[in-house]
Protein backbone atom coordinates (compact mmCIF):
# COMPACT_ATOMS: atom_id res chain seq x y z
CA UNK A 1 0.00 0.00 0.00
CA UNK A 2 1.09 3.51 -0.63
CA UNK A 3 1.02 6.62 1.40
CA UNK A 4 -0.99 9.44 0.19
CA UNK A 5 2.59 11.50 0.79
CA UNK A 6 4.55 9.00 -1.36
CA UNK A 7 3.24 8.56 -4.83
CA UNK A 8 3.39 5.42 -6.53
CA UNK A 9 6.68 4.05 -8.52
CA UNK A 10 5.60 4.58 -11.72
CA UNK A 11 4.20 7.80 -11.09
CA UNK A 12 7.68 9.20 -9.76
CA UNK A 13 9.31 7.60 -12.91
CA UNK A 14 6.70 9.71 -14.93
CA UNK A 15 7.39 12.85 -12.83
CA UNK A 16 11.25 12.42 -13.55
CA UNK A 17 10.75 11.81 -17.49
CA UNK A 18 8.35 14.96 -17.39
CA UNK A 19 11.01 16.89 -15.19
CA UNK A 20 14.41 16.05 -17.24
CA UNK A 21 12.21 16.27 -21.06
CA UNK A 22 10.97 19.94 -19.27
CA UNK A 23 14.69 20.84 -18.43
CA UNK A 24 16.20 19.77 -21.71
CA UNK A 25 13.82 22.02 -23.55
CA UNK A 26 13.95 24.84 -21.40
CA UNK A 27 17.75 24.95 -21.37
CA UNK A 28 17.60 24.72 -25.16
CA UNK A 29 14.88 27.15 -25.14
CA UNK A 30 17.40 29.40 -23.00
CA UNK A 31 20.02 29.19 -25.17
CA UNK A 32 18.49 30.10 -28.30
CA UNK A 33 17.90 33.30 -26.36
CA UNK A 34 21.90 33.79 -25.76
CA UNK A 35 23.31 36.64 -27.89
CA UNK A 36 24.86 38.41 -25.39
CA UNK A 37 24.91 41.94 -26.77
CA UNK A 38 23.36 43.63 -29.90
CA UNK A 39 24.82 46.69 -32.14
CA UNK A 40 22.68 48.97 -33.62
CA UNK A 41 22.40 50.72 -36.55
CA UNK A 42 19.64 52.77 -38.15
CA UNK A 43 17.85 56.09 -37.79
CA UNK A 44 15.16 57.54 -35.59
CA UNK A 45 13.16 54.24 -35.59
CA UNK A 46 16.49 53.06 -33.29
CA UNK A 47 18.01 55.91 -32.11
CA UNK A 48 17.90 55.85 -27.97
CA UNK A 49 19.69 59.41 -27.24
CA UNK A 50 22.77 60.10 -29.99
CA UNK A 51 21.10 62.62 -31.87
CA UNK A 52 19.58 64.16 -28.87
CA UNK A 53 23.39 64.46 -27.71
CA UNK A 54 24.87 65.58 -30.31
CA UNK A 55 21.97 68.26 -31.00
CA UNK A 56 23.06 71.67 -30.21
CA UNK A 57 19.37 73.14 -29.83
CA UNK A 58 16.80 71.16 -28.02
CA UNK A 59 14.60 69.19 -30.40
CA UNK A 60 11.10 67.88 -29.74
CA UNK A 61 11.83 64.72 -28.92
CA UNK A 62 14.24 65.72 -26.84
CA UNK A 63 11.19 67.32 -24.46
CA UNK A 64 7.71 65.68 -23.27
CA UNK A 65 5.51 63.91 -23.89
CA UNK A 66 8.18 61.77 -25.81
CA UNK A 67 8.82 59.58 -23.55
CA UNK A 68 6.04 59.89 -21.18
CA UNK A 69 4.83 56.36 -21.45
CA UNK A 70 7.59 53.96 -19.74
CA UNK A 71 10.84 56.12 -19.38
CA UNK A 72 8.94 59.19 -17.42
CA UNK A 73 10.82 61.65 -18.92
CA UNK A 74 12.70 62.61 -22.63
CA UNK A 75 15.22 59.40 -23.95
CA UNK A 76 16.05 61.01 -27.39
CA UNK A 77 13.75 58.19 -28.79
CA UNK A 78 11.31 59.31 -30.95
CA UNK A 79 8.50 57.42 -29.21
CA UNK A 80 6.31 57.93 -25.97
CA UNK A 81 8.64 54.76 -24.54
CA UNK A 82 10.84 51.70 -25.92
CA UNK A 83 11.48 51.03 -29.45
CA UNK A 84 12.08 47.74 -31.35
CA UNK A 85 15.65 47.73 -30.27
CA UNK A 86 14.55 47.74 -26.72
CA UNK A 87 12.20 44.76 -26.90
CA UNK A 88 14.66 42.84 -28.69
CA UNK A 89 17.11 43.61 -26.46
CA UNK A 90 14.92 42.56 -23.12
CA UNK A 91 13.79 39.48 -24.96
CA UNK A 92 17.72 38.50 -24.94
CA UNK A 93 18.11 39.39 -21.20
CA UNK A 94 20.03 42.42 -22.10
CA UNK A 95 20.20 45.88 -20.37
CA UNK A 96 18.64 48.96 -23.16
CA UNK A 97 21.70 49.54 -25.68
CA UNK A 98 23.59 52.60 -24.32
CA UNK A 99 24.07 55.32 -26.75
CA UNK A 100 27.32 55.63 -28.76
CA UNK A 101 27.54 59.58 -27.95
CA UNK A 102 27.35 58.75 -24.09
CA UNK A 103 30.67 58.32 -23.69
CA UNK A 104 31.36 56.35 -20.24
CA UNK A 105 28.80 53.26 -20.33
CA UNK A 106 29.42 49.88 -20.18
CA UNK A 107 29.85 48.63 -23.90
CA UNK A 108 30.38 45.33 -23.47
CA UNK A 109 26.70 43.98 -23.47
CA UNK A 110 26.33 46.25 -27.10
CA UNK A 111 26.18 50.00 -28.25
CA UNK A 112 23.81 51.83 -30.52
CA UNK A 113 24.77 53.68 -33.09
CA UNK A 114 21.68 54.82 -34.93
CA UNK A 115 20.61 58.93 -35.21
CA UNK A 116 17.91 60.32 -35.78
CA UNK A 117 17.04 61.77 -39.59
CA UNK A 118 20.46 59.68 -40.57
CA UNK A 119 20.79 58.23 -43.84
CA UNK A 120 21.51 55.15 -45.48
CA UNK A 121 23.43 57.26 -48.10
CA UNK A 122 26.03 59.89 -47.65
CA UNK A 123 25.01 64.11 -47.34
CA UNK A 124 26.68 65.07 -49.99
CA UNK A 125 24.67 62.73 -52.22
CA UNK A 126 21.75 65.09 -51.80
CA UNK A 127 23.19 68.33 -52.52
CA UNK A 128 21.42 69.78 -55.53
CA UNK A 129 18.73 67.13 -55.52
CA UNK A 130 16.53 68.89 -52.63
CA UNK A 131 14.74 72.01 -52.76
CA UNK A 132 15.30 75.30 -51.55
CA UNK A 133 18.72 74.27 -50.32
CA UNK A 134 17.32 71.72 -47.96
CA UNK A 135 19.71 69.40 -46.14
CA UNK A 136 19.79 65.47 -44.47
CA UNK A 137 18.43 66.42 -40.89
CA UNK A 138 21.87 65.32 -39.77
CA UNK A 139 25.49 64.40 -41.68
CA UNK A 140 25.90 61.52 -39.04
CA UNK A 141 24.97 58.56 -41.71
CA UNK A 142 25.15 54.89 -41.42
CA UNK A 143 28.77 55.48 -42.91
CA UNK A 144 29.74 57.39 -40.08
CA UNK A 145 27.81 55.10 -37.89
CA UNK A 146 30.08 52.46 -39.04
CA UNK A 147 33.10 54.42 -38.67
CA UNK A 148 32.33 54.78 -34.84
CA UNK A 149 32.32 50.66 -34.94
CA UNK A 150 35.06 50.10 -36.52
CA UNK A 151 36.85 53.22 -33.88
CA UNK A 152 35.19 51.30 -30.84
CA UNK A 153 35.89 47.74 -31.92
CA UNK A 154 39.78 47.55 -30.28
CA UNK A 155 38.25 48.51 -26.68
CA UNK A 156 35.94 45.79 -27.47
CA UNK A 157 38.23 42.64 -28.54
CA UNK A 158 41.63 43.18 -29.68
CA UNK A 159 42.37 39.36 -31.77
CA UNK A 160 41.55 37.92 -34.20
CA UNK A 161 40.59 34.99 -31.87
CA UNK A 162 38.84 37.20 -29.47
CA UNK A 163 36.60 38.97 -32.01
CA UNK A 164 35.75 36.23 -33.57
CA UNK A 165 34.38 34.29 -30.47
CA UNK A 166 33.15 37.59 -29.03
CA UNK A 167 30.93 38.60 -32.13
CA UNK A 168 29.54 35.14 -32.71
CA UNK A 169 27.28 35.89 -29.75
CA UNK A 170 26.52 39.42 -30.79
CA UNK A 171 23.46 40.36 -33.01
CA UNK A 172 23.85 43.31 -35.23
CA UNK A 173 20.99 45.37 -36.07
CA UNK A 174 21.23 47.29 -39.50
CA UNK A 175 18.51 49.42 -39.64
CA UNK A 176 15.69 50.31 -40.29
CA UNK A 177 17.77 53.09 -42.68
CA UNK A 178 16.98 54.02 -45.87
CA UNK A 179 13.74 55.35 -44.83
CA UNK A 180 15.28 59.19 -44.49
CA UNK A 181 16.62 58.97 -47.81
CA UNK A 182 13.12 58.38 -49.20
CA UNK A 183 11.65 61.28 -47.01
CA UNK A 184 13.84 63.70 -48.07
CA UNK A 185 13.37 63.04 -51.92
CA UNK A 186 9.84 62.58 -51.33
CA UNK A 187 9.29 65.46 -48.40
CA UNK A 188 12.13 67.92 -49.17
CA UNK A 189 12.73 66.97 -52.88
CA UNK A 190 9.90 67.24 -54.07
CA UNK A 191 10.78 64.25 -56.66
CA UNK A 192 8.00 62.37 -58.52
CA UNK A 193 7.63 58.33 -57.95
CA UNK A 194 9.91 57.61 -60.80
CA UNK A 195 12.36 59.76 -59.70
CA UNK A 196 12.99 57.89 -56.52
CA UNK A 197 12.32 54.81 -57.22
CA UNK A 198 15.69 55.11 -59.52
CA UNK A 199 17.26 55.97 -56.06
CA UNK A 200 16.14 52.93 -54.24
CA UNK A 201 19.50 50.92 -56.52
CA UNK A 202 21.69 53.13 -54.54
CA UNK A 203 20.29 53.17 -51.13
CA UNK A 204 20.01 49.67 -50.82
CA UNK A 205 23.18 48.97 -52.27
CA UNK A 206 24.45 50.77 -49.36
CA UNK A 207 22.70 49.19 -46.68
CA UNK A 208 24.12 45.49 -48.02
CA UNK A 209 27.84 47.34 -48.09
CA UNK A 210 27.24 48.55 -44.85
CA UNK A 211 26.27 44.83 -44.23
CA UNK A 212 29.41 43.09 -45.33
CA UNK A 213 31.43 45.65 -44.26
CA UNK A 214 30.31 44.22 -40.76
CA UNK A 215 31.00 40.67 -41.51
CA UNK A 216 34.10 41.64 -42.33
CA UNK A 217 34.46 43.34 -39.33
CA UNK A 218 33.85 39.97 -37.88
CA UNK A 219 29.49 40.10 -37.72
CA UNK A 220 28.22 37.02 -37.99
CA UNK A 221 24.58 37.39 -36.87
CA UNK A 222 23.03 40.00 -39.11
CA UNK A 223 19.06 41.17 -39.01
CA UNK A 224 18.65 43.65 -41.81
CA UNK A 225 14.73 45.37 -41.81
CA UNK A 226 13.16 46.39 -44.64
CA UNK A 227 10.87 49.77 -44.42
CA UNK A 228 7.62 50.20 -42.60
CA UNK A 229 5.13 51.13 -44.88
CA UNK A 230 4.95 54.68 -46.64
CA UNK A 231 2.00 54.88 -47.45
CA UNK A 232 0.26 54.44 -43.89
CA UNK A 233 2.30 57.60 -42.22
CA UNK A 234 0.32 60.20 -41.57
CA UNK A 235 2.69 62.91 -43.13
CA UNK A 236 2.42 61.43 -46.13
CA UNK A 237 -1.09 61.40 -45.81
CA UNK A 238 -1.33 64.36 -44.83
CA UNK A 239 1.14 65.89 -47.64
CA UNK A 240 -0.12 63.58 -50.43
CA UNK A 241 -3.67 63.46 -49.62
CA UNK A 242 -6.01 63.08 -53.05
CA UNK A 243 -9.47 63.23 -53.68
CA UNK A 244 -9.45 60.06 -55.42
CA UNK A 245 -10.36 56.90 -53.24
CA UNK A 246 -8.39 54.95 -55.85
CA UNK A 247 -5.44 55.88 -54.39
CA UNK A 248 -6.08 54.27 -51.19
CA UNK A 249 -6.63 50.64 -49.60
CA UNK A 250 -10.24 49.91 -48.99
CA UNK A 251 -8.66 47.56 -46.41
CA UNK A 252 -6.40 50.07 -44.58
CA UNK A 253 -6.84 53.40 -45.45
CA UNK A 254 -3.20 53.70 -46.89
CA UNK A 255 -1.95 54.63 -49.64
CA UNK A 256 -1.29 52.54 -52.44
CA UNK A 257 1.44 53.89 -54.46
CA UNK A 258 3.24 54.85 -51.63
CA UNK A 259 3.48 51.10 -50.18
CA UNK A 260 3.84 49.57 -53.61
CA UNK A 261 7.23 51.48 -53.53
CA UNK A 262 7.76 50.73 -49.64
CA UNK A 263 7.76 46.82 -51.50
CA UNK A 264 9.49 47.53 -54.06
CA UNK A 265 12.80 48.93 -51.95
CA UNK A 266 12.57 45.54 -49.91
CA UNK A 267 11.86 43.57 -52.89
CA UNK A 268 15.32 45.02 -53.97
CA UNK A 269 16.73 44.51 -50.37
CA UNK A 270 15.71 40.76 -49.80
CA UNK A 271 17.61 40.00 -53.79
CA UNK A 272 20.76 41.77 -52.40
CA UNK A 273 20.72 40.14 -49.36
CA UNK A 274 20.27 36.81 -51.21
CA UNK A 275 23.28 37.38 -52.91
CA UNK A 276 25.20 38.47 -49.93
CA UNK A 277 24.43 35.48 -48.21
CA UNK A 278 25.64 32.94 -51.11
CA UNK A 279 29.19 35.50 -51.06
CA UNK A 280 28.99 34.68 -47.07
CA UNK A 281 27.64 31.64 -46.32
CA UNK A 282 29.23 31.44 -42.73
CA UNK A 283 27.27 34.73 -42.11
CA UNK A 284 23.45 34.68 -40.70
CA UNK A 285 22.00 37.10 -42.59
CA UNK A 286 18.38 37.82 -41.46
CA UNK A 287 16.14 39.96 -42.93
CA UNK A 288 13.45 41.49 -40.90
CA UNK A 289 9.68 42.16 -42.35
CA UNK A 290 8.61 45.00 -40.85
CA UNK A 291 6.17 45.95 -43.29
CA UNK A 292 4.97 42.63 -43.20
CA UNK A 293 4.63 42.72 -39.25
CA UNK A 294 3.23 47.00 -39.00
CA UNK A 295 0.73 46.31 -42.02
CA UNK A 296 -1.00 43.76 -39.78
CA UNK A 297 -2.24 46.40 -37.67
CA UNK A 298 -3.34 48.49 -40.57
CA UNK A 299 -5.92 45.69 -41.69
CA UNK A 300 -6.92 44.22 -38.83
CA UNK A 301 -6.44 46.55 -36.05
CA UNK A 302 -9.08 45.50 -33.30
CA UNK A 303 -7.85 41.97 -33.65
CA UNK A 304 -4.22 43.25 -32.40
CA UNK A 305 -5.92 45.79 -29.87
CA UNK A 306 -5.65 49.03 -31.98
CA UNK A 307 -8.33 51.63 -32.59
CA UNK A 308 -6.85 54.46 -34.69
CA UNK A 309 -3.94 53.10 -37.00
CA UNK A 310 -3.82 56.36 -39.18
CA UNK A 311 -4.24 58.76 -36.93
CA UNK A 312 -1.26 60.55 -34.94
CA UNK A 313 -1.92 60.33 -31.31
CA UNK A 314 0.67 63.06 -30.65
CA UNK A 315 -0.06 66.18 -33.30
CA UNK A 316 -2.40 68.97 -34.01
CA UNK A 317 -4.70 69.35 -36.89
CA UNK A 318 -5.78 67.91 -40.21
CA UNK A 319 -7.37 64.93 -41.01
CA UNK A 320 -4.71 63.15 -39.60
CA UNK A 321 -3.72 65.00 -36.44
CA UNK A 322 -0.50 66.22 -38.37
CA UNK A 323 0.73 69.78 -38.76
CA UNK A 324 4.27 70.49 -39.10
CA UNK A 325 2.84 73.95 -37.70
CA UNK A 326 1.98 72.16 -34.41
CA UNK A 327 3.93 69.10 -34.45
CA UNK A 328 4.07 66.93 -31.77
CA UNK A 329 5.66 68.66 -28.45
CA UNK A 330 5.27 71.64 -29.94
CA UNK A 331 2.60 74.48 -28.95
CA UNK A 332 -0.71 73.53 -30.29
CA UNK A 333 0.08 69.89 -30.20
CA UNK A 334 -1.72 67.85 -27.79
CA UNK A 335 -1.58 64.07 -27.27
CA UNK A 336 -4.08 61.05 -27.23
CA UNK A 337 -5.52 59.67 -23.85
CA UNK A 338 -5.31 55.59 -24.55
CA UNK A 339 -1.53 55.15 -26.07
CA UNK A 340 -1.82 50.90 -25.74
CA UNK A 341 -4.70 51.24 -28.40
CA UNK A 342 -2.62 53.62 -30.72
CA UNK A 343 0.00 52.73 -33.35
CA UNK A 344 0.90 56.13 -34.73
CA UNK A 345 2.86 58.52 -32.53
CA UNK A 346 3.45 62.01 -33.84
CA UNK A 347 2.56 61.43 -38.01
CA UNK A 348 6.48 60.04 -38.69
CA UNK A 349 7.10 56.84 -35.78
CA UNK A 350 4.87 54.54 -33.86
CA UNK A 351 3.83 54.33 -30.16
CA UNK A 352 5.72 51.84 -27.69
CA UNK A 353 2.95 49.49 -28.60
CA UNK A 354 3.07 49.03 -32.12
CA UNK A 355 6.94 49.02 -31.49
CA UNK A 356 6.66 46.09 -29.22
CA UNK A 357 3.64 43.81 -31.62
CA UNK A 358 6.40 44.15 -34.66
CA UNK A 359 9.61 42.70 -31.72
CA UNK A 360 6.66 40.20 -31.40
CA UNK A 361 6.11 39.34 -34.74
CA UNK A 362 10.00 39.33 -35.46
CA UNK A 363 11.11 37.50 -32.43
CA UNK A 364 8.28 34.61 -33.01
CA UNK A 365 7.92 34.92 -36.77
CA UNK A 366 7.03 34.74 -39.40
CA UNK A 367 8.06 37.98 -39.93
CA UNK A 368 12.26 36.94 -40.03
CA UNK A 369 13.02 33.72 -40.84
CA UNK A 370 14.05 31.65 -39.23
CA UNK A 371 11.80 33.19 -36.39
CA UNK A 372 14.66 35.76 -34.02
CA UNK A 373 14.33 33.51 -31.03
CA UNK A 374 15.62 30.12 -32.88
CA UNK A 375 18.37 31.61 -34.20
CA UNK A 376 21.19 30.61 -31.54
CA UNK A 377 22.13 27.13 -31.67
């Protein structure tokens, strides 16, 4: 007879098959979550605080509400709280990357390097191609960006041997970028569809240098997003609003043209990075849907937990809550009262929330492939 406080034989053996099968999966589980720090790269959709230091006037997002929702107070990221980088880099037990400008943090766990407004080509490409004798936002582009790698890289590892074990672990973000180069033709240029889409060769082709200009820096781990989708921003709305309901999604509200093009850069993107990866083949080169993953929300927002998609929460006027006469943080502005049902922050970037579904949809798929958290063996 058995005790009610000792369970049977066979039911212990179960309980020990069901405890060791548990532990082997969770420690495998755990280790596919082991990069152990993350570079970015990028513009204001990863910036957390370098263009805020380096600014020698005191932008908006430098000043509440941005930031209001987790931080408290102004980051320098061009949300109300954590961008993608962030949730990525809390899914991987990390601490938030440290800004490369803020000289005196601990590096060792990974180091942002994205501004905001930067570009995925150089400044000087756009002199004489924008109007009025408008100028990139800043001249700190993902070429410089790289430059302050390859500067920081000795206090890093300082082998051959060392890097290489050192950056197998590490996950390096390139991007978003690209997206800045597009505003500023489209914005600032005032160029027609044609006209930039015969840009798109050139930016892309230097995101992928920028790309194996890492591995050869010693990258091995490599997620490389496309662009979020044009025609859903509410300054482009705003600016390129029509009359014409042909121009827009019956199923989002969005433009049409404007995200055909969005898939047309990463069309170009995912064939380059194709080819990269049969030049590398040691390298894992990820590329990261994040129209895929923000477009979601545009069709099927109450599914997801979203009311207003199109809408800025943070803004002043216009059918879309957009003025660059009362921009968000600025006088006249005023901001939303239910952020976790809002995607669209201040008519250019998204709220912590839609931020965090498209780390979702990245780290779990299908939105990179393989899915972000099964890619450490």
């Amino acid at each position: 007879m058995f005790s009610k406080s000792s369970p049977p034989l066979h039911m212990k053996l179960q309980m020990l098959t069901f405890i060791l099968v548990f532990s082997i999966f969770h420690i495998s589980h755990s280790t596919q979550l082991n990069y152990t720090s993350i570079f970015s790269f990028g513009d204001s959709l990863a910036d957390t605080g370098n263009a805020l230091i380096h600014s020698k006037s005191n932008p908006v997002f430098g000043r509440l509400p941005y930031g209001m929702t987790y931080f408290m107070h102004p980051t320098g990221r061009c949300s109300d709280g954590r961008l993608i980088v962030d949730f990525l880099a809390s899914a991987f037990g990390l601490p938030f990357l440290p800004p490369y400008l803020a000289h005196g943090q601990n590096i060792r766990q990974g180091v942002n390097f994205a501004v905001v407004g930067a570009t995925a080509l150089d400044p000087a490409f756009f002199q004489g191609l924008l109007a009025d004798g408008a100028f990139p936002f800043t001249n700190l582009s993902l070429s410089t960006q790289l430059r302050w790698f390859e500067e920081l890289k000795p206090s890093l590892c300082n082998t051959t041997t060392a890097c290489a074990g050192y950056f197998s672990k590490s996950l390096f973000l390139v991007g978003e970028i690209g997206g800045n180069d597009y505003n500023y033709f489209f914005l600032l240029g005032g160029k027609s569809l044609e006209e930039v889409k015969s840009y798109v060769p050139k930016v892309v082709g230097a995101i992928v240098a920028a790309s194996e200009r890492l591995i050869k820096n010693g990258a091995v781990n490599l997620l490389v997003p496309g662009n979020l989708p044009f025609g859903c921003s509410s300054v482009y709305l705003t600016v390129f609003n029509s009359p014409n309901k042909e121009e827009y999604d019956p199923t989002t509200g969005c433009l049409k043209w404007l995200n055909a093009f969005a898939k047309y850069h990463d069309a170009l993107l995912r064939r380059a990075l194709d080819e990269l990866r049969r030049k590398y083949p040691r390298a894992r080169i990820m590329y990261a849907d994040y129209y895929g993953a923000s477009i979601q929300i545009g069709r099927s927002p109450q599914r997801f937990g979203f009311d207003d998609v199109l809408i800025a929460c943070c803004g002043g006027d216009g059918p879309y809550n957009f003025s660059p006469l009362a921009f968000c943080g600025q006088p006249g502005s005023s901001v939303c009262s239910c952020l976790s049902s809002r995607a669209n922050w201040d008519g250019l970037h998204l709220t912590e929330a839609a931020y965090h579904f498209i780390a979702t949809s990245l780290l779990d798929g299908p939105y990179t492939s393989p899915p972000l958290r099964q890619t450490i063996n």
